[in-house]
C-alpha atoms as a PDB file:
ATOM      1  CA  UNK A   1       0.000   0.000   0.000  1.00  0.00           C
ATOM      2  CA  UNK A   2       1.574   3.404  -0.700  1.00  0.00           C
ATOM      3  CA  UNK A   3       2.116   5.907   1.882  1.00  0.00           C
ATOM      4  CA  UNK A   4      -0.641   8.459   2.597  1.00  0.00           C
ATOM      5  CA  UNK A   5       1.560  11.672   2.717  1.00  0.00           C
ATOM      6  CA  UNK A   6       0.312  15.027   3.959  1.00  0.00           C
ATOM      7  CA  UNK A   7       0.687  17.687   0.402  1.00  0.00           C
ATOM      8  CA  UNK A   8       2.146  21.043   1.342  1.00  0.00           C
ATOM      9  CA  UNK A   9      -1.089  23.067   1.666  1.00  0.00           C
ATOM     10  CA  UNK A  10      -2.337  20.314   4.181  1.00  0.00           C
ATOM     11  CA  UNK A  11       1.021  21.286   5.928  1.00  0.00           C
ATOM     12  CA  UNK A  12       0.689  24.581   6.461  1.00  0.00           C
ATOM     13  CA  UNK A  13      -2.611  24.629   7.343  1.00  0.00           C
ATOM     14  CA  UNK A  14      -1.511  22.352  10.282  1.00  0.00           C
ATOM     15  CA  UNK A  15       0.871  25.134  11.220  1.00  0.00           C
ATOM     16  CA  UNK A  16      -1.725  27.430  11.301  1.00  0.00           C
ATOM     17  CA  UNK A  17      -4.195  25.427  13.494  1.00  0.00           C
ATOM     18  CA  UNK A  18      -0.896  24.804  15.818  1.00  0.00           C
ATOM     19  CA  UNK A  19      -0.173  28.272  15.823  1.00  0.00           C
ATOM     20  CA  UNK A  20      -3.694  29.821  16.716  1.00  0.00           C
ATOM     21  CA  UNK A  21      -3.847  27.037  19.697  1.00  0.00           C
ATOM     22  CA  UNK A  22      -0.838  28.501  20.728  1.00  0.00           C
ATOM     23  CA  UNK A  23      -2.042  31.487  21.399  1.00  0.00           C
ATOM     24  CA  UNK A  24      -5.205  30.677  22.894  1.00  0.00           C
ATOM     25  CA  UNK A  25      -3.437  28.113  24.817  1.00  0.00           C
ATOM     26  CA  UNK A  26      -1.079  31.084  26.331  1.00  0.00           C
ATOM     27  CA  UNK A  27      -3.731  33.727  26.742  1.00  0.00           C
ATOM     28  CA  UNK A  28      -5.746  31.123  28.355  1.00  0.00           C
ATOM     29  CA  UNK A  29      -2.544  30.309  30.838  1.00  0.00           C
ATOM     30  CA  UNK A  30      -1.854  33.744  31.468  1.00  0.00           C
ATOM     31  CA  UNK A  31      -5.772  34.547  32.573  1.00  0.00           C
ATOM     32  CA  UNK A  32      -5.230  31.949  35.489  1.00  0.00           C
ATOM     33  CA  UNK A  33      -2.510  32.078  35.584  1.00  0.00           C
ATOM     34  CA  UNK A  34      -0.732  28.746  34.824  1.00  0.00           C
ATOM     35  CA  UNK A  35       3.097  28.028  34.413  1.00  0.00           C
ATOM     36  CA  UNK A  36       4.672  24.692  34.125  1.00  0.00           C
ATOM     37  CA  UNK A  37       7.695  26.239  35.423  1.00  0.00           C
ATOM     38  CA  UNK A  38       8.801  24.435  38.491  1.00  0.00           C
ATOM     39  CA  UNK A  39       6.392  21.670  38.667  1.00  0.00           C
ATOM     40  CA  UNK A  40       6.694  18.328  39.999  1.00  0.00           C
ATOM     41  CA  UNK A  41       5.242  16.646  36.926  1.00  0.00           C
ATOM     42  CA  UNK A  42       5.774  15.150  33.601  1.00  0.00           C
ATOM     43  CA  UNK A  43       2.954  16.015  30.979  1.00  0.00           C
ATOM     44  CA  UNK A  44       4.619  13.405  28.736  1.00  0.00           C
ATOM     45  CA  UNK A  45       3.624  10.552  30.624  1.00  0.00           C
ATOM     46  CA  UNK A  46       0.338  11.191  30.328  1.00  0.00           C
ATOM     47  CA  UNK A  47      -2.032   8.922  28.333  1.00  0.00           C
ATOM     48  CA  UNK A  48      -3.330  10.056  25.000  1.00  0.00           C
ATOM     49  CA  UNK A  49      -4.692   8.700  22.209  1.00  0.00           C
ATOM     50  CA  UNK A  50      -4.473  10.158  18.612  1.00  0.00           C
ATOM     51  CA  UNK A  51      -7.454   9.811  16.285  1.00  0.00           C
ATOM     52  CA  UNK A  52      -6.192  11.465  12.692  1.00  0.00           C
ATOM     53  CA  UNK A  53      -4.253  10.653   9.412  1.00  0.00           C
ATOM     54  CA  UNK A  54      -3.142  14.170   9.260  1.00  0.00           C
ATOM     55  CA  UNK A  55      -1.461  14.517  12.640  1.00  0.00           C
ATOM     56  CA  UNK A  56       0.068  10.735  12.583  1.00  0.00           C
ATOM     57  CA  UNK A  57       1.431  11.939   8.586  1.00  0.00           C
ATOM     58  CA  UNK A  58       2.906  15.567  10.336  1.00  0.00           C
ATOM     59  CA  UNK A  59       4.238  13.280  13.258  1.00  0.00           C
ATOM     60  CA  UNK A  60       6.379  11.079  10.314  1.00  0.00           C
ATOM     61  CA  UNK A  61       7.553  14.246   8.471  1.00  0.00           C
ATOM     62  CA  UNK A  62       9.221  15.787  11.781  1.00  0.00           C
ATOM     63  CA  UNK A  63      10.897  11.969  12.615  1.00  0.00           C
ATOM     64  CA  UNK A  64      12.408  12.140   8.788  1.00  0.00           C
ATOM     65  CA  UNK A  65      13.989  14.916  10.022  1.00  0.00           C
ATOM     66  CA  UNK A  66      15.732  13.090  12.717  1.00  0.00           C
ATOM     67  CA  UNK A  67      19.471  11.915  12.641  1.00  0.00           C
ATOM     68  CA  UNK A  68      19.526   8.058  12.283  1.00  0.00           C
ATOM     69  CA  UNK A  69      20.883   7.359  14.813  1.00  0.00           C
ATOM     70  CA  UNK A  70      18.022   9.639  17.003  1.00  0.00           C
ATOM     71  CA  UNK A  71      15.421   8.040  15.258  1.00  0.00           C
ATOM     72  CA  UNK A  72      16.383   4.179  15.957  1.00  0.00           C
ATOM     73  CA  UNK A  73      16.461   5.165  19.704  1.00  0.00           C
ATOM     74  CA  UNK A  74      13.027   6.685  19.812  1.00  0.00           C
ATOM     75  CA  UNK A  75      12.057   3.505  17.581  1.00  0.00           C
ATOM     76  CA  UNK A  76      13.407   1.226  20.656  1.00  0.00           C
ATOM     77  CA  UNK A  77      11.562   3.120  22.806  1.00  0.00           C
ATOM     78  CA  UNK A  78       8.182   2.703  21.157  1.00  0.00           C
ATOM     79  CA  UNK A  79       8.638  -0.690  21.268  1.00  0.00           C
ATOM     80  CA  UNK A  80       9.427  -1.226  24.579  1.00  0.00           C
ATOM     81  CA  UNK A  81       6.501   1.350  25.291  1.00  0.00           C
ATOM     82  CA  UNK A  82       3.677  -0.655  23.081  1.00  0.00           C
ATOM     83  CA  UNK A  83       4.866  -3.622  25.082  1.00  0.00           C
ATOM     84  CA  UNK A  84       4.402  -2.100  28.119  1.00  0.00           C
ATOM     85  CA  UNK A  85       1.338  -0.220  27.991  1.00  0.00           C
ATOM     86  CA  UNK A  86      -0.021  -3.358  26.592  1.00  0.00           C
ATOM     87  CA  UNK A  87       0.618  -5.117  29.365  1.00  0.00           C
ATOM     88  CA  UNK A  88      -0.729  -2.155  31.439  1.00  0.00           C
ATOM     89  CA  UNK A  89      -3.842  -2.418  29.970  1.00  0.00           C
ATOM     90  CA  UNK A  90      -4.096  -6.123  29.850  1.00  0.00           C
ATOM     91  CA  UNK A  91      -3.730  -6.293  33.869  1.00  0.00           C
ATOM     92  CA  UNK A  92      -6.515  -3.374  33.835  1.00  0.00           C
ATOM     93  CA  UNK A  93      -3.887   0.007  34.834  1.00  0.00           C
ATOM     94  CA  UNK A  94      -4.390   2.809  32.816  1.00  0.00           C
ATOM     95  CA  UNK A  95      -0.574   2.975  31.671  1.00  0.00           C
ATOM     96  CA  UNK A  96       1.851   6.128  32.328  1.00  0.00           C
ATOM     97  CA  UNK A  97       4.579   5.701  30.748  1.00  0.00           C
ATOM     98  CA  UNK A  98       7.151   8.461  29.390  1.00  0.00           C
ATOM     99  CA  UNK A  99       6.470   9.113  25.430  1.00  0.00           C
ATOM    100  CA  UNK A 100       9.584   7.980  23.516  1.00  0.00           C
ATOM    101  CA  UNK A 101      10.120  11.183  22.024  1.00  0.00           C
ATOM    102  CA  UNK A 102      11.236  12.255  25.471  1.00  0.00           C
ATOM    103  CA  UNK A 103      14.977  13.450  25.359  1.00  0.00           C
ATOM    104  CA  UNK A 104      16.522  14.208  28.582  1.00  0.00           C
ATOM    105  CA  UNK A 105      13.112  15.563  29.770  1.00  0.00           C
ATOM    106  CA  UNK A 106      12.457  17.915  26.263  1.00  0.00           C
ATOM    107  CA  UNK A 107      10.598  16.837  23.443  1.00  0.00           C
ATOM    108  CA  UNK A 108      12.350  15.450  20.637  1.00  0.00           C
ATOM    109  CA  UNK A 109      10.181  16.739  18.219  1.00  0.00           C
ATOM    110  CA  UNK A 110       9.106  19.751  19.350  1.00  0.00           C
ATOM    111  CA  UNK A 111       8.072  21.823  16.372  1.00  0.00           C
ATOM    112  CA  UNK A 112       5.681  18.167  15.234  1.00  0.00           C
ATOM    113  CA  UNK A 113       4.008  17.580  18.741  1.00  0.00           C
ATOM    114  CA  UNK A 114       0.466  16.820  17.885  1.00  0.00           C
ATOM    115  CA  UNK A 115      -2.629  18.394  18.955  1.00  0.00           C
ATOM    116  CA  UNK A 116      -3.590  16.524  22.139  1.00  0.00           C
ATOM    117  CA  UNK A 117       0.234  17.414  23.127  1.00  0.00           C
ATOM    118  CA  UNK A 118       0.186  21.253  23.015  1.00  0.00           C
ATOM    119  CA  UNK A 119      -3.295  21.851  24.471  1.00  0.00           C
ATOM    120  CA  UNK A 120      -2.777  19.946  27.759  1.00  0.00           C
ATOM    121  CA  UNK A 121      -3.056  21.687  30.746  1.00  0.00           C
ATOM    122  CA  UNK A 122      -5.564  24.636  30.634  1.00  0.00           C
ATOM    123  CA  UNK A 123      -9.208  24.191  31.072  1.00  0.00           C
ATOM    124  CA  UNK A 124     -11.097  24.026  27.730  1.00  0.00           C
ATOM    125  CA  UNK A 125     -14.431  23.838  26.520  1.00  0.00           C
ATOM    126  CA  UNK A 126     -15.735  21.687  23.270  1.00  0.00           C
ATOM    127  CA  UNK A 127     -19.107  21.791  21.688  1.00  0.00           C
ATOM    128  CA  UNK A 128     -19.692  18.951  19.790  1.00  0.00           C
ATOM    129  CA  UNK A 129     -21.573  18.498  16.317  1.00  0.00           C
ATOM    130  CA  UNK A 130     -24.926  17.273  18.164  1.00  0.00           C
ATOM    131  CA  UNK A 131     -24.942  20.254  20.333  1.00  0.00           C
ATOM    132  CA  UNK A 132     -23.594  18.832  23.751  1.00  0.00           C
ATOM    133  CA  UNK A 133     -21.194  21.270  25.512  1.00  0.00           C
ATOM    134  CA  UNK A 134     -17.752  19.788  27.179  1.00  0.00           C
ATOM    135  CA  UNK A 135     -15.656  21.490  30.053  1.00  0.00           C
ATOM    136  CA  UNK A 136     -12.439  19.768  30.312  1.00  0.00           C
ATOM    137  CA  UNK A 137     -10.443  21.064  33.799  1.00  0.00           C
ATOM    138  CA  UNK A 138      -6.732  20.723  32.784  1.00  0.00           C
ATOM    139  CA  UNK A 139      -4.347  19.212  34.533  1.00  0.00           C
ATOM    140  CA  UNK A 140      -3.995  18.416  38.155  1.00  0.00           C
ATOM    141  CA  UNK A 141      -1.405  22.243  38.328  1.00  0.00           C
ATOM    142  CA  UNK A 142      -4.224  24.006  36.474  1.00  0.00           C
ATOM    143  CA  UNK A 143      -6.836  22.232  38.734  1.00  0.00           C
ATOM    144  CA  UNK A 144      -5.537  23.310  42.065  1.00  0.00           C
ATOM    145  CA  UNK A 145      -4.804  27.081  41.009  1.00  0.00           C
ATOM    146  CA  UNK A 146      -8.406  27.162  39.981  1.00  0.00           C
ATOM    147  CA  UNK A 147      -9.786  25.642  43.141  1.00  0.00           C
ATOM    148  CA  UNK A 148      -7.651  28.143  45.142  1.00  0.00           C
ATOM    149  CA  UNK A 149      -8.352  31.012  43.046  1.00  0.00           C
ATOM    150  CA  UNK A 150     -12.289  30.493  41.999  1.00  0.00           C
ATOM    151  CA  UNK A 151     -15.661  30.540  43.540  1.00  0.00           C
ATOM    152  CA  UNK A 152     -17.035  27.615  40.664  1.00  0.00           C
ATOM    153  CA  UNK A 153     -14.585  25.635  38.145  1.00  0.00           C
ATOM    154  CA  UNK A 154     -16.335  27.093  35.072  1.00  0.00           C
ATOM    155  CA  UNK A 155     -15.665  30.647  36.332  1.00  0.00           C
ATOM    156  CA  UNK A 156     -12.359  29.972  35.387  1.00  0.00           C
ATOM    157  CA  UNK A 157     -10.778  31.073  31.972  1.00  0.00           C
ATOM    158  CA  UNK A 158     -10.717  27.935  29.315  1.00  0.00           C
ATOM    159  CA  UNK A 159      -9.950  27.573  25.787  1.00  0.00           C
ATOM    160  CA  UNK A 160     -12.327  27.037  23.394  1.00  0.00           C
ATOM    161  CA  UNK A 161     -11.093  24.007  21.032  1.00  0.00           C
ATOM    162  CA  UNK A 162     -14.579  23.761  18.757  1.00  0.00           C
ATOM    163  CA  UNK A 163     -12.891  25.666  16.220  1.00  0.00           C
ATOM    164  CA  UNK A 164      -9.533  24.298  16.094  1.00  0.00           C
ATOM    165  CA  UNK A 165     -10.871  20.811  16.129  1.00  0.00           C
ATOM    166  CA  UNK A 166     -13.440  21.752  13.372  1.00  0.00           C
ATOM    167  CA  UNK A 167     -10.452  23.116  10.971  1.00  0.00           C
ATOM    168  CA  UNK A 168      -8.628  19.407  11.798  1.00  0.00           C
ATOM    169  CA  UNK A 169     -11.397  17.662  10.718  1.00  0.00           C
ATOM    170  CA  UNK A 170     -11.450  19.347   7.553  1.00  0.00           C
ATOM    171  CA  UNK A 171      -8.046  19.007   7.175  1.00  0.00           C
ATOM    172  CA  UNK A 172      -8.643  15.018   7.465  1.00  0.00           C
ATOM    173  CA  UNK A 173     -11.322  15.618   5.459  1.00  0.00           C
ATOM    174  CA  UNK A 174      -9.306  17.000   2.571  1.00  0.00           C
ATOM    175  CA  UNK A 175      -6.644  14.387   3.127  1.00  0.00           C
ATOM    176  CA  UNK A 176      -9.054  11.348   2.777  1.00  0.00           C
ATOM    177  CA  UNK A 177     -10.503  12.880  -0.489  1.00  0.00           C
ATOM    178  CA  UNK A 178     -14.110  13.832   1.181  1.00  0.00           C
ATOM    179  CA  UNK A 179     -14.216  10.028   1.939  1.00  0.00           C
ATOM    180  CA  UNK A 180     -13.314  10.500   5.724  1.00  0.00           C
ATOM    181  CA  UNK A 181     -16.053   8.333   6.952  1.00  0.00           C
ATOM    182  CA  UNK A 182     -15.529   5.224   4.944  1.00  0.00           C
ATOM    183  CA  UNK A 183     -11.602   4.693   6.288  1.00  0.00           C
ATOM    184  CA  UNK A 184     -10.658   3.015   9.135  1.00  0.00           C
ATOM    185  CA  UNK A 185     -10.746   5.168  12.463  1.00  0.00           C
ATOM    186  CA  UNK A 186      -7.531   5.688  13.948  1.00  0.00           C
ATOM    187  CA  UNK A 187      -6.818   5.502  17.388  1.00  0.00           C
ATOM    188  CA  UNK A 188      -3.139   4.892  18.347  1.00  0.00           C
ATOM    189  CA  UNK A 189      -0.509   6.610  21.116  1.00  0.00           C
ATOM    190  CA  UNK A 190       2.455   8.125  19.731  1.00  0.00           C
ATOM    191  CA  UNK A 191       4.623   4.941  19.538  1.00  0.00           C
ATOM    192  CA  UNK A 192       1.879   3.174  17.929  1.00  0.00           C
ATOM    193  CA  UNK A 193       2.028   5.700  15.129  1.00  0.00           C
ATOM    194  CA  UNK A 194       6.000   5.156  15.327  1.00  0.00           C
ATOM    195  CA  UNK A 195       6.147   1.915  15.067  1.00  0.00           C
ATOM    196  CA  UNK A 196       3.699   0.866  12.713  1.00  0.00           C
ATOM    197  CA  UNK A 197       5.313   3.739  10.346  1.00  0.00           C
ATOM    198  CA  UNK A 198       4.052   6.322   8.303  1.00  0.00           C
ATOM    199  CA  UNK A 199       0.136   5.599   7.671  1.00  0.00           C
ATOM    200  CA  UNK A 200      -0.728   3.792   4.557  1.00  0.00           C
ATOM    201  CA  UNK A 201      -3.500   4.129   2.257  1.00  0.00           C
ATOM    202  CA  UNK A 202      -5.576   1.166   2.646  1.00  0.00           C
ATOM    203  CA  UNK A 203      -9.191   0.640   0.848  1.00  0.00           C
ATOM    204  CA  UNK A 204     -11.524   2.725   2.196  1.00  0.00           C
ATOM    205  CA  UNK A 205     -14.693   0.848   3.562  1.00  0.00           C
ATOM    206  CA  UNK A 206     -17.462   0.120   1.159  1.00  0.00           C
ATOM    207  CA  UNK A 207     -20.466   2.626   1.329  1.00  0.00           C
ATOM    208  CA  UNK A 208     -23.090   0.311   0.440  1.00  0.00           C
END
């Protein structure tokens, strides 16, 4: 199967969706105010699950752009980490394990981090296509400063993702060819998407 690759315009729309939750992310941060400066924790050990072509395709252009010898290491360490978390999951503990792409506590791959990665931490709200409204808190830094600082949880500042995550999906949307719907969902951690490769085009379910 060839390789679904993301085309340049796909690309730098990405950017643009990174860049714009950037900034809400840090307005959002300041309004709190949140800083990860200085805290105990380790946001990269956190467990996420990914759920796009486009973003696992972004993820694979920033690893090309690794030295070899970088990239077989963080290869090793998505094995060992599917193993793991497998075996996390098969004695029924949600796993926390550090993402391979950790260097020396810094991402590896800074500039490629994916979506889930660079909105983690401030409160946010989501509205969903059917209507229903979402309040995420943040995490557990962002959750005492609010509890210390506000009367109710949703008086505090949060980031509105309904836009961002509308302008991924049609990102994915474009990617797939309008035929979104009739490919296989994906759902994978980071060194899933590492080391199963680069996604593939496979045939796209049957709409019949």
């Amino acid at each position: 199967m060839p390789e679904l690759s993301l085309p340049a315009q796909l690309t730098a729309e990405l950017a643009a969706i990174y860049q714009i939750l950037q900034e809400e992310y840090e307005r959002t941060a300041a309004q709190i105010p949140l800083t990860c400066s200085g805290c105990p924790d380790n946001c990269c050990d956190s467990w996420f699950y990914h759920h796009t072509y486009s973003e696992w395709a972004y993820l694979w252009q920033g690893l090309r752009l690794l030295e070899e010898q970088v990239l077989e290491q963080i290869v090793l360490r998505a094995k060992e980490y599917v193993q793991q978390s497998r075996d996390q999951l098969a004695s029924g503990q949600r796993p926390q394990l550090l993402c391979p792409l950790n260097e020396n506590g810094l991402c590896a791959l800074y500039q490629h981090r994916l979506l889930v990665c660079r909105m983690h931490g401030v409160p946010a709200l989501l509205t969903r296509p059917d209507g229903q409204s979402l309040r995420f808190p943040g995490c557990f830094r962002c959750q005492k400063i609010v509890q210390d600082t506000y009367s109710q949880e949703d008086a505090a500042p949060a980031m509105d993702r309904t836009k961002i995550f509308f302008r991924l999906a049609e990102v994915e949307n474009q990617l797939l060819s309008g035929k979104r719907q009739l490919f296989p969902k994906v759902k994978k951690t980071i060194a899933e998407m590492i080391v199963q490769g680069p996604p593939l085009i496979a045939e796209p379910f049957s709409s019949s």
